[in-house]
N, C-alpha and C. Protein backbone atom coordinates (compact mmCIF):
# COMPACT_ATOMS: atom_id res chain seq x y z
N UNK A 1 -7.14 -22.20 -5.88
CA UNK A 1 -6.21 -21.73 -6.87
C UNK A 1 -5.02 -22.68 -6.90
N UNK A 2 -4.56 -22.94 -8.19
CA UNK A 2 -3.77 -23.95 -8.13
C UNK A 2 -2.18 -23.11 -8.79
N UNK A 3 -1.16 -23.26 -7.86
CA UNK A 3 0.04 -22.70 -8.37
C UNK A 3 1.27 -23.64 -8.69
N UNK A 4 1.73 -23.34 -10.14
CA UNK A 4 3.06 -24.15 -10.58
C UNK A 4 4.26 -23.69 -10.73
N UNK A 5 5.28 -23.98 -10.20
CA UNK A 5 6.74 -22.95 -10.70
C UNK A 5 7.09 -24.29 -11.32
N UNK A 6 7.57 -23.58 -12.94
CA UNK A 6 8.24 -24.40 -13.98
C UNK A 6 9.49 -23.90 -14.43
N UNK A 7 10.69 -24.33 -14.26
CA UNK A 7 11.73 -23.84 -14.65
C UNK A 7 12.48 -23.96 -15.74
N UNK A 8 11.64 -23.40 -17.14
CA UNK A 8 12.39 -23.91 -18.10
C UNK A 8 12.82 -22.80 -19.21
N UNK A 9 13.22 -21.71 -18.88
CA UNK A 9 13.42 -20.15 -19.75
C UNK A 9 15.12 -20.20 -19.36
N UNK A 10 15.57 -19.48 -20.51
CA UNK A 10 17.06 -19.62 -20.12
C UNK A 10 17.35 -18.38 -19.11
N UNK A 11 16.94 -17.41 -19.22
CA UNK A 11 17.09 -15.76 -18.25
C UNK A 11 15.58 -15.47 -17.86
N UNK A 12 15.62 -14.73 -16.89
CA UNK A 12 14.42 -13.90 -16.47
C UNK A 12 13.03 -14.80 -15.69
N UNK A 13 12.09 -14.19 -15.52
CA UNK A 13 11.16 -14.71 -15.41
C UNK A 13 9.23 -14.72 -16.01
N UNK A 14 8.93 -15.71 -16.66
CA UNK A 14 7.29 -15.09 -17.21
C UNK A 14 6.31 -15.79 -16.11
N UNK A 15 5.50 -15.28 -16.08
CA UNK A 15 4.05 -15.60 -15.28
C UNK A 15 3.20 -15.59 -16.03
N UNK A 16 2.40 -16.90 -16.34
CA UNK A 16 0.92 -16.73 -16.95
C UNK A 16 -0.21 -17.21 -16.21
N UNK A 17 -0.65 -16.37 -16.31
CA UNK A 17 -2.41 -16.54 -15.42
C UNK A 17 -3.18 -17.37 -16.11
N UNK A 18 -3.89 -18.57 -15.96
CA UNK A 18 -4.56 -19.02 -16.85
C UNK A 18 -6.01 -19.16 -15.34
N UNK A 19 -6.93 -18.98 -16.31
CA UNK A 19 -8.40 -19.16 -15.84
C UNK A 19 -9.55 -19.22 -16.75
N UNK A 20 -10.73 -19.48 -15.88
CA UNK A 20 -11.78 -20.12 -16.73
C UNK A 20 -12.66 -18.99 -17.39
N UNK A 21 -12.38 -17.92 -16.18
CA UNK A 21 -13.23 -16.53 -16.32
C UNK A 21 -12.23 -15.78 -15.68
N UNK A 22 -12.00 -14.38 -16.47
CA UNK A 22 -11.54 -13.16 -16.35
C UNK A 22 -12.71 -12.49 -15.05
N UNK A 23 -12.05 -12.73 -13.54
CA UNK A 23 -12.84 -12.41 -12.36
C UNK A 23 -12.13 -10.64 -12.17
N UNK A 24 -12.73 -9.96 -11.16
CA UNK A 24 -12.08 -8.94 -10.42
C UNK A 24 -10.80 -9.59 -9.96
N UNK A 25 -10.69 -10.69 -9.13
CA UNK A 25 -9.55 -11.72 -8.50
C UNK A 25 -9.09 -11.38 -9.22
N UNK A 26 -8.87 -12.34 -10.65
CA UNK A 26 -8.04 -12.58 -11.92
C UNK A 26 -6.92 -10.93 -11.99
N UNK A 27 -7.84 -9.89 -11.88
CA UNK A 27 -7.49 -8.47 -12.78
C UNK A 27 -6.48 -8.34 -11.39
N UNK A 28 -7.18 -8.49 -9.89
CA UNK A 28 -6.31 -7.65 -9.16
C UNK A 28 -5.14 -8.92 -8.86
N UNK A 29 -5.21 -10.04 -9.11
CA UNK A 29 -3.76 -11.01 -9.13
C UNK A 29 -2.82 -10.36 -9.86
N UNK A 30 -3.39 -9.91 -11.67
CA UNK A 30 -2.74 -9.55 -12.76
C UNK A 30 -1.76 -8.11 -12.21
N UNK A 31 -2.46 -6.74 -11.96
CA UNK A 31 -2.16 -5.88 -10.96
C UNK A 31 -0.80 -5.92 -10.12
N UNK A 32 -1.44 -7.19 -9.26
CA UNK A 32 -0.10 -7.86 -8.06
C UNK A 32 1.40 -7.76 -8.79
N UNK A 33 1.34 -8.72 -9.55
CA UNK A 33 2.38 -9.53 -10.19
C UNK A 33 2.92 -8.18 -10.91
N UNK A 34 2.34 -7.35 -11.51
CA UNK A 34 2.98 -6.50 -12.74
C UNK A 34 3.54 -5.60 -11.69
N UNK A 35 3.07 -5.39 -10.37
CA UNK A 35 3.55 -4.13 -9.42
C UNK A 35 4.50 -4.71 -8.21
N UNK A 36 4.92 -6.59 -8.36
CA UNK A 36 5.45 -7.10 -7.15
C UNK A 36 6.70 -5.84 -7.15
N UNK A 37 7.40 -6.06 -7.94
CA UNK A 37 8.56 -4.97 -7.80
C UNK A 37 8.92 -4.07 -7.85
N UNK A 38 8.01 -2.90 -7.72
CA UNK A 38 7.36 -1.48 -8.43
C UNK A 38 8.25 -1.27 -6.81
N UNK A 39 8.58 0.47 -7.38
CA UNK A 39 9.46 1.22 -6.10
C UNK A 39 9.23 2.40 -6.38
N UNK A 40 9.50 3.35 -5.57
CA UNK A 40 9.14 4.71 -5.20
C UNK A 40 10.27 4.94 -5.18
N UNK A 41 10.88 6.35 -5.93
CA UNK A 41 12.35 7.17 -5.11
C UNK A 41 11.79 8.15 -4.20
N UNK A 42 12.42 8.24 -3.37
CA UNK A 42 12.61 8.83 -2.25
C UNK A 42 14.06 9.44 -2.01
N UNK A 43 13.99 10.37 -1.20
CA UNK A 43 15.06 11.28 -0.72
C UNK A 43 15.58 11.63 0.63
N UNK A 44 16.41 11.05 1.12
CA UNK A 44 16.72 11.42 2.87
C UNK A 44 18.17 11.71 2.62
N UNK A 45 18.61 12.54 3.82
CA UNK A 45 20.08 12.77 4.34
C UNK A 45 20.62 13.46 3.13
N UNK A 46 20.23 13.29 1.75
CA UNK A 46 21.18 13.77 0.54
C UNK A 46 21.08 13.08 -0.46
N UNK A 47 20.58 11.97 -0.23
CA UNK A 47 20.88 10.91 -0.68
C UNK A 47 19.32 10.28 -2.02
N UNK A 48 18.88 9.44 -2.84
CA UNK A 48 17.95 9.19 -3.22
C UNK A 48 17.99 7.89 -3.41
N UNK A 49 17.01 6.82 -2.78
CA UNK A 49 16.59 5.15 -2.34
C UNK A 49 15.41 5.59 -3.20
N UNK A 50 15.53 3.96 -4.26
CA UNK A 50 14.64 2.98 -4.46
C UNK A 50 13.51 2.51 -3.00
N UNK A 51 12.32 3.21 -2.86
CA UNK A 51 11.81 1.95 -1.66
C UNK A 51 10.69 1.09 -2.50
N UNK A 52 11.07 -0.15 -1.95
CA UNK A 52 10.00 -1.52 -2.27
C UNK A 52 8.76 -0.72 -1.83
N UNK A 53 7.85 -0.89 -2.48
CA UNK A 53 6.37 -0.56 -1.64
C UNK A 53 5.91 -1.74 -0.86
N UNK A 54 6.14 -2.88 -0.42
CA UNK A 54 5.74 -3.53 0.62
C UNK A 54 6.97 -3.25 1.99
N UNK A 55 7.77 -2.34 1.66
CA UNK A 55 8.37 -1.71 2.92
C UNK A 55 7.80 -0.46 3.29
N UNK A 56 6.79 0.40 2.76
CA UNK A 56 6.20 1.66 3.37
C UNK A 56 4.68 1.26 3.80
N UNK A 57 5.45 1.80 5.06
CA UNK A 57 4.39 1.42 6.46
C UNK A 57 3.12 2.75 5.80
N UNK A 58 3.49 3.88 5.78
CA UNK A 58 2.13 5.19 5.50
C UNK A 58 3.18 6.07 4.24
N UNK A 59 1.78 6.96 4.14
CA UNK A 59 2.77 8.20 3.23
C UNK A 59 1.79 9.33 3.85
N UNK A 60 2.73 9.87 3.72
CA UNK A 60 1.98 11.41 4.00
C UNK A 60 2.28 12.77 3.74
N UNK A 61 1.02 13.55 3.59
CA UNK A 61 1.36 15.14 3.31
C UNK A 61 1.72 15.85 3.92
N UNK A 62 2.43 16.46 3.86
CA UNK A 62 2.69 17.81 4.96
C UNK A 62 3.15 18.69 4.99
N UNK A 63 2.80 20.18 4.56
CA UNK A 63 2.96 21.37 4.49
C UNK A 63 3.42 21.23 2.82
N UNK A 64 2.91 20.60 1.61
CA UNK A 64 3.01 20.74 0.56
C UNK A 64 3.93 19.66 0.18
N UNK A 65 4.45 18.98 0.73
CA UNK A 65 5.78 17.99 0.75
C UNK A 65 5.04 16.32 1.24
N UNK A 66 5.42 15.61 0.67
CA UNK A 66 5.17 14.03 0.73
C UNK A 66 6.17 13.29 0.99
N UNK A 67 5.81 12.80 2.30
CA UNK A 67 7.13 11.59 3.28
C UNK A 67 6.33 10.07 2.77
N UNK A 68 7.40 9.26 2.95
CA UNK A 68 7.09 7.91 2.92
C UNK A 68 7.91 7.43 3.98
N UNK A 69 6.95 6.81 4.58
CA UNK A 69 7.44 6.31 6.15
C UNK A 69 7.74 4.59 6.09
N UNK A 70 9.24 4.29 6.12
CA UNK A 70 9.31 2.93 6.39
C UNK A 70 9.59 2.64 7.99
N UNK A 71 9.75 1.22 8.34
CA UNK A 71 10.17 1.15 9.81
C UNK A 71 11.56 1.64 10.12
N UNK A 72 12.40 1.62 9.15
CA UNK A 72 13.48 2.62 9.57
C UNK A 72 14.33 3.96 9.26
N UNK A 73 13.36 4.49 8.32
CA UNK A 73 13.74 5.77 7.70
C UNK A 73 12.23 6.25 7.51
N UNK A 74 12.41 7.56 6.99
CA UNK A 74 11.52 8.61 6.66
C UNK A 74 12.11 9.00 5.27
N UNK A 75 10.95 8.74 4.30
CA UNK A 75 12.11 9.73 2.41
C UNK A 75 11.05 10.61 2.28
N UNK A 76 11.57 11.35 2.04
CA UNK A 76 10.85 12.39 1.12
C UNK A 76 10.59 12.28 -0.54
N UNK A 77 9.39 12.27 -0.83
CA UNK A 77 9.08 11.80 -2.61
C UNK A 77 8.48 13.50 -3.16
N UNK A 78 8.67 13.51 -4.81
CA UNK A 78 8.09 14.61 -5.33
C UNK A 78 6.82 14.33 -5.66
N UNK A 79 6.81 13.25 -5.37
CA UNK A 79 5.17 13.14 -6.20
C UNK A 79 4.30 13.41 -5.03
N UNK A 80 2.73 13.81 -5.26
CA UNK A 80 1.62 14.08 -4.38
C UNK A 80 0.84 12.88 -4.62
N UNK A 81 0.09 12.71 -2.91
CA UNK A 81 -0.58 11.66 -3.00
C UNK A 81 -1.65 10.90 -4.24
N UNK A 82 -2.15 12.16 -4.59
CA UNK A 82 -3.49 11.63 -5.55
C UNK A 82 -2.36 10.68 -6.95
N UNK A 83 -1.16 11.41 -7.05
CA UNK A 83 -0.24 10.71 -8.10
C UNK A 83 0.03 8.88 -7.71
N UNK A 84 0.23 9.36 -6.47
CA UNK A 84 0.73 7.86 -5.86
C UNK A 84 -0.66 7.04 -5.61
N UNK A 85 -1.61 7.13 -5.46
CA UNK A 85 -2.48 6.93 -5.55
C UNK A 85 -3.04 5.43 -6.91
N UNK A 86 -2.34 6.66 -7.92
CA UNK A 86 -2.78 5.79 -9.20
C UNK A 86 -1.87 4.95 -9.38
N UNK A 87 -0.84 4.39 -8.69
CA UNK A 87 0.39 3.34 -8.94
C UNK A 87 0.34 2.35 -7.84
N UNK A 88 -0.72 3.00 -6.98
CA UNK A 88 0.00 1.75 -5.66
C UNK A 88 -2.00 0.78 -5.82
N UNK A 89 -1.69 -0.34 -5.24
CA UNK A 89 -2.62 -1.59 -5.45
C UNK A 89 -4.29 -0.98 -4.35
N UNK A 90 -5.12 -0.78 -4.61
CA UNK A 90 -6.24 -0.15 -4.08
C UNK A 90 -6.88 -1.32 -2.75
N UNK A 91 -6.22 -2.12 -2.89
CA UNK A 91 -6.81 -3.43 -1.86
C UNK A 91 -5.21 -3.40 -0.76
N UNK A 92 -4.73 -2.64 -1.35
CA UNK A 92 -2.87 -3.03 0.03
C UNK A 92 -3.03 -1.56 0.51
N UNK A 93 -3.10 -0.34 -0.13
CA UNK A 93 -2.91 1.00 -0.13
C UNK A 93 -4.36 1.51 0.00
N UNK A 94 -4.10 2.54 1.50
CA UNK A 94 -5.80 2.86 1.47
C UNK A 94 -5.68 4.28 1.80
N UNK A 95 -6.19 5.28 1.20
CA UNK A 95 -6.48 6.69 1.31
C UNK A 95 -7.17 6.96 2.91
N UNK A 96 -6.82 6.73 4.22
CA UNK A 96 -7.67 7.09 5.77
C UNK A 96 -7.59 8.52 5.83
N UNK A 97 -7.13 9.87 5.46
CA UNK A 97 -7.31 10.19 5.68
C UNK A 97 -7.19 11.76 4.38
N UNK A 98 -7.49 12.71 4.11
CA UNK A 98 -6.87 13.91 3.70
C UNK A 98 -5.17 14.22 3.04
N UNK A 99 -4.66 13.49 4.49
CA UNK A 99 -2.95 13.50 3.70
C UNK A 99 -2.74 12.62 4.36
N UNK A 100 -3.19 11.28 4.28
CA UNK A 100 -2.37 9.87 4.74
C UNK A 100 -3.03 8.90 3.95
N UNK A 101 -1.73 8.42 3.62
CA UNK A 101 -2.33 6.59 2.50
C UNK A 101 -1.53 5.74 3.39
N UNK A 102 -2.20 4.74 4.01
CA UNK A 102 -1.24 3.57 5.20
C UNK A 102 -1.58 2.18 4.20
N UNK A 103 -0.43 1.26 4.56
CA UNK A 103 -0.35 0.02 3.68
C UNK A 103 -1.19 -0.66 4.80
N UNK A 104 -2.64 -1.32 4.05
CA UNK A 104 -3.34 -1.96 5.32
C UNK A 104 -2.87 -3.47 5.59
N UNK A 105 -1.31 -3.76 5.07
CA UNK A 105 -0.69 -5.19 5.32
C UNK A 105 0.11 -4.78 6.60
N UNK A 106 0.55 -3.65 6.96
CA UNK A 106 1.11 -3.02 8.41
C UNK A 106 0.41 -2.45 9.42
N UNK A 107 -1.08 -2.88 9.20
CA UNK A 107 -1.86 -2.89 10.56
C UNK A 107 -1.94 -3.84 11.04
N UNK A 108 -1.53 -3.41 12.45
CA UNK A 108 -1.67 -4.77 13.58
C UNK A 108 -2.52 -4.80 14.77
N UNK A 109 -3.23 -3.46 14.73
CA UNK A 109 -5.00 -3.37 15.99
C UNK A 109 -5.02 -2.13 15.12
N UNK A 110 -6.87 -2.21 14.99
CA UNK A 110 -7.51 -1.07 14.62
C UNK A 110 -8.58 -0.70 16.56
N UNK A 111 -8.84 0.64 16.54
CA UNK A 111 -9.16 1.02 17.71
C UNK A 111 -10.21 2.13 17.76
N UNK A 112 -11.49 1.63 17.77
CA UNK A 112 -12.68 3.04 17.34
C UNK A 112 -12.62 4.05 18.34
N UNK A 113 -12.83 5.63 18.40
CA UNK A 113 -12.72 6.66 19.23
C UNK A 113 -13.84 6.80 19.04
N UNK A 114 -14.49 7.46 20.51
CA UNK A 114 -15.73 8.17 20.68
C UNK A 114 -15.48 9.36 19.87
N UNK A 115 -14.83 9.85 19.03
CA UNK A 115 -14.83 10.58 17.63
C UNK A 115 -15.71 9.96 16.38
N UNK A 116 -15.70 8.74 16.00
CA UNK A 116 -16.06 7.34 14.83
C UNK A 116 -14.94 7.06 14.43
N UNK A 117 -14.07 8.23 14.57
CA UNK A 117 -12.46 7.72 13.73
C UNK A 117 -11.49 6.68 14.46
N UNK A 118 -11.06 5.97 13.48
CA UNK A 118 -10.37 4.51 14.47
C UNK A 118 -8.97 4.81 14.19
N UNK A 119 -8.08 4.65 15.42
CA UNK A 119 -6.66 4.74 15.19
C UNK A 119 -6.55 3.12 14.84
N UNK A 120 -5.25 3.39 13.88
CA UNK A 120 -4.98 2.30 13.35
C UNK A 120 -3.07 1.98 13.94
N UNK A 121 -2.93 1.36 14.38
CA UNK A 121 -1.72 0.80 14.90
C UNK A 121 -0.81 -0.01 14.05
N UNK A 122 0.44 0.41 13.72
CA UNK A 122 1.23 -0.62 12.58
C UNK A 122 2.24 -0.80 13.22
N UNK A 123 2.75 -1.47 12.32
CA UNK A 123 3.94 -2.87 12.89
C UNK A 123 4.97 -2.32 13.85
N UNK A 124 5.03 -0.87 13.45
CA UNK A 124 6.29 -0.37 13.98
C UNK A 124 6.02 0.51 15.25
N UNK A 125 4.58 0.24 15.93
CA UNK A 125 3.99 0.91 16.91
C UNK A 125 3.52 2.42 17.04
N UNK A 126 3.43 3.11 15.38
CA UNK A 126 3.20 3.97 14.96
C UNK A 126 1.21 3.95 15.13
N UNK A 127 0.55 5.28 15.25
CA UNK A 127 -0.66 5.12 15.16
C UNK A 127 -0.90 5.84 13.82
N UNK A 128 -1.74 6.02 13.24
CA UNK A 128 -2.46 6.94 12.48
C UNK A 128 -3.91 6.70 12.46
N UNK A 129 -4.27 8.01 12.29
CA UNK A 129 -5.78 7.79 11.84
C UNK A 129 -6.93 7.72 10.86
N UNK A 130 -7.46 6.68 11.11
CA UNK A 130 -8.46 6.38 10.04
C UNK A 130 -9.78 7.60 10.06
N UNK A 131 -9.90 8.28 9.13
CA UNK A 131 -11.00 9.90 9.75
C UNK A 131 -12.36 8.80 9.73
N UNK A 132 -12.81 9.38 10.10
CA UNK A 132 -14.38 9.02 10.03
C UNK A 132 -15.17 8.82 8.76
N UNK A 133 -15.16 9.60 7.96
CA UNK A 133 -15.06 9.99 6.53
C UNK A 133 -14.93 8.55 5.72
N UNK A 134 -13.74 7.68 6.19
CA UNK A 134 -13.68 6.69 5.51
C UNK A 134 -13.66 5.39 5.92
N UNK A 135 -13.89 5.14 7.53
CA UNK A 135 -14.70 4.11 8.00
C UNK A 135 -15.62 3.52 7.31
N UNK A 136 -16.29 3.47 6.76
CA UNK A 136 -17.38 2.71 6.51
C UNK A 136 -16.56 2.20 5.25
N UNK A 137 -15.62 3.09 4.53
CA UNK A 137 -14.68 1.64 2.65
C UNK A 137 -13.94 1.13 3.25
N UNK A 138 -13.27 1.41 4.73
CA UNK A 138 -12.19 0.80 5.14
C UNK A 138 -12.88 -0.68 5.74
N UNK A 139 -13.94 -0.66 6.43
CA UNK A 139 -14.64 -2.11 6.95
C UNK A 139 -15.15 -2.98 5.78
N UNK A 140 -15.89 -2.43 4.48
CA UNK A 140 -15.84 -2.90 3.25
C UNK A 140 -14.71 -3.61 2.89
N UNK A 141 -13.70 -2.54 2.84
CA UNK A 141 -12.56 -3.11 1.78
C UNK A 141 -11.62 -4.36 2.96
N UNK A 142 -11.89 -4.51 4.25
CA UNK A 142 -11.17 -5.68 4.95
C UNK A 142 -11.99 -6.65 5.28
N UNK A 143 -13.76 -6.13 4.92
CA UNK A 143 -14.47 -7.38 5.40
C UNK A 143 -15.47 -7.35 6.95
N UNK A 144 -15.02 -6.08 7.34
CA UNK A 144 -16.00 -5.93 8.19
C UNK A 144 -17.47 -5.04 8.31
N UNK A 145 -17.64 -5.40 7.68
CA UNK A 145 -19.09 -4.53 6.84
C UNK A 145 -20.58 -5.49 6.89
């Protein structure tokens, strides 16, 4: 892949994709770029943050309520997972479990249990678990399949 930064627009910035064939690649580059700056509100202390989605380590359900977990806060969002689901990138953001979506760019050891389910370890020394259930898209979708 060949990349050019050209600086010649008076404000802002455009990106054009050029290729020979419209690939899956192509669509999920296109995807990338339209969502680099995409954010979630969230709610802690009183307060309501913009978070970057390449700062949330997991999200999760719990007791009817949805946290988004960065390495240094916890927010609370209104939206439910299956919502967040349809906004966040299907190759960065992975559904492991019932009520957990973990960013698989903040795993740093995956770990199989004599359960099949593999704890997954992220940056911030947090575990969660991958259920069993979805072992077999999670080795697909990183390549170990």
């Amino acid at each position: 892949m060949q990349v050019t930064i050209k600086k010649d627009i008076e404000s802002g910035t455009a990106v054009e994709i050029h290729c020979h064939e419209v690939t899956a690649e192509t669509e999920r580059l296109e995807r990338y770029i339209r969502r680099f700056d995409e954010r979630i509100m969230g709610a802690a202390n009183g307060q309501t943050h913009n978070i970057a989605l390449e700062q949330i380590l997991y999200i999760e359900a719990v007791d009817k309520k949805t946290f988004l977990y960065t390495p240094n806060n916890v927010y609370e969002t209104d939206k439910k997972l299956y919502e967040l689901e349809t906004v966040l990138d299907e190759k960065t953001f992975f559904r492991c479990s019932k009520s957990v979506i973990v960013n698989l760019n903040k795993i740093t050891r995956l770990k199989p249990e004599v359960t099949r389910n593999i704890l997954a370890t992220l940056t911030n020394g947090e575990v969660v678990v991958i259920s069993r259930r979805n072992v077999k898209q999670l080795k697909a979708l990183i390549g170990l399949d």
